[in-house]
C-alpha atoms as a PDB file:
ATOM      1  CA  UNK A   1     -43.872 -71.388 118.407  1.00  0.00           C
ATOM      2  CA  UNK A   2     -42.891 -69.299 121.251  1.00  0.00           C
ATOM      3  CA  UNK A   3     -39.345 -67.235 120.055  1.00  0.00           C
ATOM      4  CA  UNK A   4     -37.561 -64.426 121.700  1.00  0.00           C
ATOM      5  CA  UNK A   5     -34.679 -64.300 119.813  1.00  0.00           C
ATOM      6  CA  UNK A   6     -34.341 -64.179 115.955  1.00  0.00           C
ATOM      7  CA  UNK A   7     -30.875 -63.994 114.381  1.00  0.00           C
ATOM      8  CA  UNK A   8     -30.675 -63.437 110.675  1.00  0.00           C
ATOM      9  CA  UNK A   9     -28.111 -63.858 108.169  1.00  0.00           C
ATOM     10  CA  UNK A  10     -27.275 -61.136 105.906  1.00  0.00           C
ATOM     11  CA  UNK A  11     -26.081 -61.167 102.188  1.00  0.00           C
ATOM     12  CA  UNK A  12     -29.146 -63.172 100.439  1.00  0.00           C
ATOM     13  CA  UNK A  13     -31.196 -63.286 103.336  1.00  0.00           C
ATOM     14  CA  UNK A  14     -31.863 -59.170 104.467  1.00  0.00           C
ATOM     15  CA  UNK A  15     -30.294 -57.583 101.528  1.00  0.00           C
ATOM     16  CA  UNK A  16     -29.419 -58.129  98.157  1.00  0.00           C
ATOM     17  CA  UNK A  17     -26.031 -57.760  97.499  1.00  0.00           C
ATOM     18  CA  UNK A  18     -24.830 -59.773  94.708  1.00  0.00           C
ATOM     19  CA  UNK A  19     -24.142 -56.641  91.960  1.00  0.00           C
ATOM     20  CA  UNK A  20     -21.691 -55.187  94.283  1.00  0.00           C
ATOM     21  CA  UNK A  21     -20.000 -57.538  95.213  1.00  0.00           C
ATOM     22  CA  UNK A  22     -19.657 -58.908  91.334  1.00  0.00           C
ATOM     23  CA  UNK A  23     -18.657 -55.325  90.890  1.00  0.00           C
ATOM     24  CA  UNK A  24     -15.850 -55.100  93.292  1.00  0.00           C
ATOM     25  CA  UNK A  25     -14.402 -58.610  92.404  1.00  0.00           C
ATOM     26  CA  UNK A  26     -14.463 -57.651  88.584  1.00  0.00           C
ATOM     27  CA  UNK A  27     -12.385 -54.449  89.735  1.00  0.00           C
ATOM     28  CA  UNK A  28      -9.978 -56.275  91.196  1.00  0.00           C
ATOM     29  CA  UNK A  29      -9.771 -58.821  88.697  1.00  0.00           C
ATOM     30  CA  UNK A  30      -9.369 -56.479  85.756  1.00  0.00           C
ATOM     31  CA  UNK A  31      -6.702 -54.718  87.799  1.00  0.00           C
ATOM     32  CA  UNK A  32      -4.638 -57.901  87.614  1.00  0.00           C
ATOM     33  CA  UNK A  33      -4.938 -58.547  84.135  1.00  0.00           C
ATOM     34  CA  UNK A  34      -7.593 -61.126  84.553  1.00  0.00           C
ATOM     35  CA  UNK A  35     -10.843 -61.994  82.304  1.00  0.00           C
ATOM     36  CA  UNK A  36     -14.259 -60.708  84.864  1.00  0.00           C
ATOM     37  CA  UNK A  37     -16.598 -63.285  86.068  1.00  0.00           C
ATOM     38  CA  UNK A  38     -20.644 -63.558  85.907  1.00  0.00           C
ATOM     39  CA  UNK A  39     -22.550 -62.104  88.752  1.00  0.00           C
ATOM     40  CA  UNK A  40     -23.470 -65.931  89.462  1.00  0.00           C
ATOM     41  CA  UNK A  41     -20.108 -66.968  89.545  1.00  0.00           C
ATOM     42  CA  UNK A  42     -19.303 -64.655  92.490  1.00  0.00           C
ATOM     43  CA  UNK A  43     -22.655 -65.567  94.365  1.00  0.00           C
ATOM     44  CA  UNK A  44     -22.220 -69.019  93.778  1.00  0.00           C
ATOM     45  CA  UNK A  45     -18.944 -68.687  95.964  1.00  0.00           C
ATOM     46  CA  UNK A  46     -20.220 -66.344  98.658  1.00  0.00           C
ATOM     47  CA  UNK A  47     -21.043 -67.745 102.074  1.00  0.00           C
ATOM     48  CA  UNK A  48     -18.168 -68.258 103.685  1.00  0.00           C
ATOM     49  CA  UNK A  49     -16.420 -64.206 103.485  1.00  0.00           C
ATOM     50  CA  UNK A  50     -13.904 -62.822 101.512  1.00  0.00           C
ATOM     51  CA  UNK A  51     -11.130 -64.727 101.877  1.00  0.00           C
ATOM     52  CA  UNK A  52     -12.749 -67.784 100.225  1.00  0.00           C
ATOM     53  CA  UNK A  53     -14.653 -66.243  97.739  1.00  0.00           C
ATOM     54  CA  UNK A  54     -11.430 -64.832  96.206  1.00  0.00           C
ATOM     55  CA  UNK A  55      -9.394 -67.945  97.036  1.00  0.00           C
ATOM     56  CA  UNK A  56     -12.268 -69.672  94.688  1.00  0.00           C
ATOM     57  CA  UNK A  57     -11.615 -67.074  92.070  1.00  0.00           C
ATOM     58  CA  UNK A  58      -8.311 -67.334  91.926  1.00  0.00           C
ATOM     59  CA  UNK A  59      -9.076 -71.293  91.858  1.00  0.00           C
ATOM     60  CA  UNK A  60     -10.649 -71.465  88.338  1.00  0.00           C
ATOM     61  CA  UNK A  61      -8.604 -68.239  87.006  1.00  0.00           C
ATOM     62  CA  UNK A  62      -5.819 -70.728  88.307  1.00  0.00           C
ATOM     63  CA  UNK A  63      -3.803 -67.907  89.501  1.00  0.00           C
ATOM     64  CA  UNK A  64      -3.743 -68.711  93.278  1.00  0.00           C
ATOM     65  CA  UNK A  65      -0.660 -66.800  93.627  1.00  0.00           C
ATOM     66  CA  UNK A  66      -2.753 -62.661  93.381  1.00  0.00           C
ATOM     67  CA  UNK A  67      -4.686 -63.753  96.575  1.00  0.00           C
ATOM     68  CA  UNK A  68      -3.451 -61.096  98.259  1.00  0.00           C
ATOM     69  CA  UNK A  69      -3.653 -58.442  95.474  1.00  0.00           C
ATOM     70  CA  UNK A  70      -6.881 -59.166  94.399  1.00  0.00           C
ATOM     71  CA  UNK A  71      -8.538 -59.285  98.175  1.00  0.00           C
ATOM     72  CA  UNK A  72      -6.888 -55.763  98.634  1.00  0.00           C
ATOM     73  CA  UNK A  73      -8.302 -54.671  95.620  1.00  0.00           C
ATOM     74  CA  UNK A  74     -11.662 -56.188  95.719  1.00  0.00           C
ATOM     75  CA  UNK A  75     -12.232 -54.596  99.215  1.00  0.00           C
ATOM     76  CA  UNK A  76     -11.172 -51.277  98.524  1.00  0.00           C
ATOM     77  CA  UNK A  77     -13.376 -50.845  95.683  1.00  0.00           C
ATOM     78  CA  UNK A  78     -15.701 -52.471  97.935  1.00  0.00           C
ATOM     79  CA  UNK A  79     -15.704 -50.171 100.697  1.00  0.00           C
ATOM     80  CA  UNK A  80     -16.245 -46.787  98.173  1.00  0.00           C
ATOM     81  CA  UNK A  81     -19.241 -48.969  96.620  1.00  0.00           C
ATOM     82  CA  UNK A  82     -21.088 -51.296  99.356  1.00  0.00           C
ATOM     83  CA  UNK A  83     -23.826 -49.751  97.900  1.00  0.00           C
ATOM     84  CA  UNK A  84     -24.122 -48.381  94.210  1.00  0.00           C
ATOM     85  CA  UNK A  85     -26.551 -51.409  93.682  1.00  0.00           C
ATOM     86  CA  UNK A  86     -27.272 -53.113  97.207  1.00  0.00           C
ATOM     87  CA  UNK A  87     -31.140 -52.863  98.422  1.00  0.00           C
ATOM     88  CA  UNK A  88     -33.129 -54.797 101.004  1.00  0.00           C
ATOM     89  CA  UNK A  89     -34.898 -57.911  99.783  1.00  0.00           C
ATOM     90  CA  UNK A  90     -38.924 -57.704  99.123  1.00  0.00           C
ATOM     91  CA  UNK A  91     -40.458 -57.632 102.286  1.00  0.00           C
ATOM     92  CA  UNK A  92     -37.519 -57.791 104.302  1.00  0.00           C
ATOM     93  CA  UNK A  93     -37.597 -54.151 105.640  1.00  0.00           C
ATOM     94  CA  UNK A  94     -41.437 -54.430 106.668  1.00  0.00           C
ATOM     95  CA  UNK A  95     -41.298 -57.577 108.347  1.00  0.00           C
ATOM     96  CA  UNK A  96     -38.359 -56.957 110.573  1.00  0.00           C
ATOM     97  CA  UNK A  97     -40.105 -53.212 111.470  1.00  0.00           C
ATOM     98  CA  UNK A  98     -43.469 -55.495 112.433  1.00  0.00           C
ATOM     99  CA  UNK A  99     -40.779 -57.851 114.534  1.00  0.00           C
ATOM    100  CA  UNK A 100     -39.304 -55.216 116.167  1.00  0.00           C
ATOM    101  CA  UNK A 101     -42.860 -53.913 117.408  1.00  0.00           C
ATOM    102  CA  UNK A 102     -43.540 -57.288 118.388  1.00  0.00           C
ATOM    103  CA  UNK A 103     -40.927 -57.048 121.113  1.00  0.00           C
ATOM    104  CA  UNK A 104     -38.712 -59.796 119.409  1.00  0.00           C
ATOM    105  CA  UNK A 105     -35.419 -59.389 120.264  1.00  0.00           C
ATOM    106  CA  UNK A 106     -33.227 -59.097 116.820  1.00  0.00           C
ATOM    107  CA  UNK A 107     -29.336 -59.638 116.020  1.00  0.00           C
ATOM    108  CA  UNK A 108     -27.521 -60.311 112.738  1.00  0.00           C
ATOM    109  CA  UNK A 109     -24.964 -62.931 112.418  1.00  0.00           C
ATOM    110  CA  UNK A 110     -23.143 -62.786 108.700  1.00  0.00           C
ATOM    111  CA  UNK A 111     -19.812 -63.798 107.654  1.00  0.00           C
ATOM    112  CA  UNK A 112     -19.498 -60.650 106.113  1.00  0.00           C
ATOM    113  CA  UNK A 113     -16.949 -58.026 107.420  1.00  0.00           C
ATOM    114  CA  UNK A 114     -19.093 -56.742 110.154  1.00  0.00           C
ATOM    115  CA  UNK A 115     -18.057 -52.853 109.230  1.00  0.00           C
ATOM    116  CA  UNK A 116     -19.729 -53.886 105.843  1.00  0.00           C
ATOM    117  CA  UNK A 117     -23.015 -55.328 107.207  1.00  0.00           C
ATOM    118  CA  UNK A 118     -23.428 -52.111 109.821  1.00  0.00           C
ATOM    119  CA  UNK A 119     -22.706 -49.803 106.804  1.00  0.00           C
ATOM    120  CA  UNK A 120     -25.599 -51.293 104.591  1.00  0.00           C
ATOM    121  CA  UNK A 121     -28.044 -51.944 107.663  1.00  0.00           C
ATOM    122  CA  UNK A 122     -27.431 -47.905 108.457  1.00  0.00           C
ATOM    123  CA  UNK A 123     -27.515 -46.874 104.856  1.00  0.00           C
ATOM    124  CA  UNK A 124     -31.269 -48.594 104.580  1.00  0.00           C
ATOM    125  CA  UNK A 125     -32.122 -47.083 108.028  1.00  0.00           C
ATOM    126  CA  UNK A 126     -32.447 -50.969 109.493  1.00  0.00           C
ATOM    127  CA  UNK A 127     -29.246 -50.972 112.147  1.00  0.00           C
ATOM    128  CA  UNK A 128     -32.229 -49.094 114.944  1.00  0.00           C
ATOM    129  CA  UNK A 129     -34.189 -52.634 114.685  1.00  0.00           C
ATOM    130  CA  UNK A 130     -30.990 -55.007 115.494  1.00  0.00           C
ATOM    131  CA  UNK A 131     -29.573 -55.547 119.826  1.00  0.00           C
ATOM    132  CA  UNK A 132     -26.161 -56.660 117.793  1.00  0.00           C
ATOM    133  CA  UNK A 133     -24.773 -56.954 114.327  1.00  0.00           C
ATOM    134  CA  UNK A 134     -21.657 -59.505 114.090  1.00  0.00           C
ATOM    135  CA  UNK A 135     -19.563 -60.193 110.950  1.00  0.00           C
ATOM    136  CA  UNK A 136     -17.281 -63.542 109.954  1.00  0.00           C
ATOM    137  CA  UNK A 137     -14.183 -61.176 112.272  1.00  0.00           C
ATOM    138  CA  UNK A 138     -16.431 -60.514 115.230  1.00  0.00           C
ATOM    139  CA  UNK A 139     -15.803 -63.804 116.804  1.00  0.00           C
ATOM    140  CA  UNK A 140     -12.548 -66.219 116.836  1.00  0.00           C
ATOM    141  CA  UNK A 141     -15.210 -68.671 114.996  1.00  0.00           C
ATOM    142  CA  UNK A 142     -17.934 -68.019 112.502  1.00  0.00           C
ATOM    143  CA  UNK A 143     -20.354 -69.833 110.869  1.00  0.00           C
ATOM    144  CA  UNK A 144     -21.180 -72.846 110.620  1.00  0.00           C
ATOM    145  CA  UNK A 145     -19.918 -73.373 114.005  1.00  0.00           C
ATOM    146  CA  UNK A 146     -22.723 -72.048 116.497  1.00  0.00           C
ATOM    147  CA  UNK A 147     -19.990 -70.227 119.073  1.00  0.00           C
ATOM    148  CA  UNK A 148     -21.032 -66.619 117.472  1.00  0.00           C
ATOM    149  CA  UNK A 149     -24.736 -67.788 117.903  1.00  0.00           C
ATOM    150  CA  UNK A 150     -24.284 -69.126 121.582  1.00  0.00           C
ATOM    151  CA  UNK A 151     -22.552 -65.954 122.636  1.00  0.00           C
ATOM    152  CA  UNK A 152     -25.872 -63.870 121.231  1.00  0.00           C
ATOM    153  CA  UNK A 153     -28.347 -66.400 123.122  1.00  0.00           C
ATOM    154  CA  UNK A 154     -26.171 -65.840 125.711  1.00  0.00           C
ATOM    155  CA  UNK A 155     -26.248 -61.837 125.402  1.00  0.00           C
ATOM    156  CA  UNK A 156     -30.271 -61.978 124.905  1.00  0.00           C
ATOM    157  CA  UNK A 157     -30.840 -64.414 127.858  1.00  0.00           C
ATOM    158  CA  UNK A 158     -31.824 -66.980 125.167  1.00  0.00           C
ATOM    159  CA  UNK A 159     -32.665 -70.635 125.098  1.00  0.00           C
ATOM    160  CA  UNK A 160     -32.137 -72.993 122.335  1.00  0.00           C
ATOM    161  CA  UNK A 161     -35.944 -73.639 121.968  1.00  0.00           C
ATOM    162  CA  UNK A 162     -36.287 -69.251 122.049  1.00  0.00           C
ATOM    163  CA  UNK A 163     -34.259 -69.014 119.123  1.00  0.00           C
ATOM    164  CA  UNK A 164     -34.326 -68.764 115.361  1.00  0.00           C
ATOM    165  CA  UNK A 165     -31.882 -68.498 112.677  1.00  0.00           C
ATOM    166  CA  UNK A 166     -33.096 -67.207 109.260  1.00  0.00           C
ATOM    167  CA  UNK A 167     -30.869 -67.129 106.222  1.00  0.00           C
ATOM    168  CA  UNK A 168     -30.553 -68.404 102.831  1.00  0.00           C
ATOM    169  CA  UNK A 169     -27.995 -71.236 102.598  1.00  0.00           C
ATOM    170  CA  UNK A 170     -26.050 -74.090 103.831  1.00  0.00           C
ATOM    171  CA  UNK A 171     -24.013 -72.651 106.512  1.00  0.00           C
ATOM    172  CA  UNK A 172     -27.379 -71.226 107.855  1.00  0.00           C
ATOM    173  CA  UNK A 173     -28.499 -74.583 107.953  1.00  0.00           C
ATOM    174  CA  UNK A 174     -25.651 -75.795 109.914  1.00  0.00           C
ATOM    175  CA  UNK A 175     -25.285 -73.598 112.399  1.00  0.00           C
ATOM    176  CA  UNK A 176     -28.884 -73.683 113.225  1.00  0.00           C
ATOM    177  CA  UNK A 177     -28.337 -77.608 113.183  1.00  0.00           C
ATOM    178  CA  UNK A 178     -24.879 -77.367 114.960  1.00  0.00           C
ATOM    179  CA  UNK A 179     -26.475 -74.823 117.431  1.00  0.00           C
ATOM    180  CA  UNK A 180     -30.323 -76.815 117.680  1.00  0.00           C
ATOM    181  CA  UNK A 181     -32.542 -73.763 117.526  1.00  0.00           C
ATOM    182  CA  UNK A 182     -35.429 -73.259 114.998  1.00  0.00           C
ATOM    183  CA  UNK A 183     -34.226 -72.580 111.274  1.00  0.00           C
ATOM    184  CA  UNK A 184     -35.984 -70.821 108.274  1.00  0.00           C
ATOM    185  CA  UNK A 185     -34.294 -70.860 105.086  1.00  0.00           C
ATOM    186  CA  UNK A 186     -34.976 -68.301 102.234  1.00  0.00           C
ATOM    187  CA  UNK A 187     -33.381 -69.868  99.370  1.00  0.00           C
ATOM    188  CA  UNK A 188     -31.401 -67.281  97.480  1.00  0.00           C
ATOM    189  CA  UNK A 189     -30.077 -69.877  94.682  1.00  0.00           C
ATOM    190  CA  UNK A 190     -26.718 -70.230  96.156  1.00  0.00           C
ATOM    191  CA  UNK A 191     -27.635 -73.895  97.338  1.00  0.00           C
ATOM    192  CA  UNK A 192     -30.224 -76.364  95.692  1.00  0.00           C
ATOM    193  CA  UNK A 193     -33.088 -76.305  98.035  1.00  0.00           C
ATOM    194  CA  UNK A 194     -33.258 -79.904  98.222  1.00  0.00           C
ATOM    195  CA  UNK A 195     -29.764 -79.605  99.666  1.00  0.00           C
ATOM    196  CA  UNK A 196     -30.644 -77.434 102.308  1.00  0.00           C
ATOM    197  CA  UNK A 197     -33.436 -79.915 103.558  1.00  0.00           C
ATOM    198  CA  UNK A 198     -31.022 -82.407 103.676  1.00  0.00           C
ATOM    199  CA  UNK A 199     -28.863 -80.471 105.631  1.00  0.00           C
ATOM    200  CA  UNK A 200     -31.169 -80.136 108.750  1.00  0.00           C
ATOM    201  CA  UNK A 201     -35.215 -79.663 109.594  1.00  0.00           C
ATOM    202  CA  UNK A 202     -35.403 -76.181 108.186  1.00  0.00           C
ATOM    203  CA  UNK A 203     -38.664 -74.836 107.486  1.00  0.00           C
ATOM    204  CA  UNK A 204     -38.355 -73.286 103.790  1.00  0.00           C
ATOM    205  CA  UNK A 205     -39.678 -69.705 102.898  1.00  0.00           C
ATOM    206  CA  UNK A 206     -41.323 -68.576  99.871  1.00  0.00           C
ATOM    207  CA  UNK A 207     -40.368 -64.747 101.016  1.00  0.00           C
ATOM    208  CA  UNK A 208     -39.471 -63.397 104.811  1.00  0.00           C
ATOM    209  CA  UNK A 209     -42.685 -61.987 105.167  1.00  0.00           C
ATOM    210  CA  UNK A 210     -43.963 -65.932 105.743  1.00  0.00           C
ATOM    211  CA  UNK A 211     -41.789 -65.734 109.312  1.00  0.00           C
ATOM    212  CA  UNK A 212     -44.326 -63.633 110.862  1.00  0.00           C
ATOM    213  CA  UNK A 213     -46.639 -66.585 111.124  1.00  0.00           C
ATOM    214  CA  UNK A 214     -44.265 -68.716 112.703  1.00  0.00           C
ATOM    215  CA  UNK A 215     -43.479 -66.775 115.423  1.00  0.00           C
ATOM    216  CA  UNK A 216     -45.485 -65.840 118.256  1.00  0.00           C
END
């Protein structure tokens, strides 16, 4: 298939992230006096940004009421150590390098704090290869609903059918579907894979460095 533009998802998808952010959420949770949570727990509940992945926390802990403490706390321990354990997926470096010679035009679209995502992509040296790098506060909407994608089609002089979204879970999925451009999924375990191909005609991934053959 002929694509120009390829958008990619961040957390689970480019890098792998999942220690630090178990980390920072165990911070703030001890700092409140509560019992810390598996490194699955907190990846389980990623996807959707910070305030819902705490607001899920707080959920089970039943303690809905340290939202606001534990968000403060979790991103200021954050923001000291985006990167104690953080490192690019296999692959992932290499084949957006081999892209980016390609001429493909390249954005990422996370929702992520976007000063987070251009802090990792600059610690690993990968911000050069990426037009634009948007977070979940970039926009007034963020995934799954495509507006954040149709503004970077529309800032790469895009078509649907010159587009592809690559990420690792549902809202991926959705806002590929919601937006109707090509989708590749590399499942990172925080949705069953047989969920995902329910969720719209996504071609699934073994590893990123399978997208090179499906784009021209």
């Amino acid at each position: 298939m002929k694509i120009k533009l390829i958008v990619f998802d961040f957390d689970g998808t480019l890098m792998d992230t999942r220690e630090d952010l178990a980390a920072a959420m165990n911070y703030a949770l001890k700092k409140c006096g509560l019992t810390p949570v598996s490194t699955e727990t907190v990846w389980k509940y990623t996807g959707d940004g910070t305030p819902p992945l705490v607001q899920r926390i707080l959920r089970d802990k039943k303690h809905p009421e340290l939202f606001e403490q534990v968000k403060s706390l979790f991103l200021e321990y954050y923001d000291a150590h985006f990167a104690d354990f953080a490192k690019p997926l296999p692959n992932a470096k290499d084949t957006i390098a081999h892209l980016y010679e390609k001429g493909k035009k390249m954005a990422v679209l996370s929702n992520k704090y976007e000063r987070f995502v251009k802090k990792l992509l600059k610690e690993f040296d990968m911000d050069r290869f990426f037009f634009a790098v948007y977070g979940k506060d970039s926009f007034e909407k963020s995934k799954p609903d495509p507006y954040p994608l149709f503004k970077i089609m529309e800032t790469a002089n895009s078509s649907a059918n010159e587009t592809a979204f690559v990420g690792d879970s549902k809202n991926d999925a959705l806002i590929s579907k919601n937006a109707g451009v090509e989708c590749f999924i590399i499942p990172s375990g925080v949705n069953p894979e047989e969920e995902l191909k329910s969720l719209y005609k996504c071609k699934i991934l073994n590893n990123i460095s399978e997208l090179e053959k499906y784009v021209e």
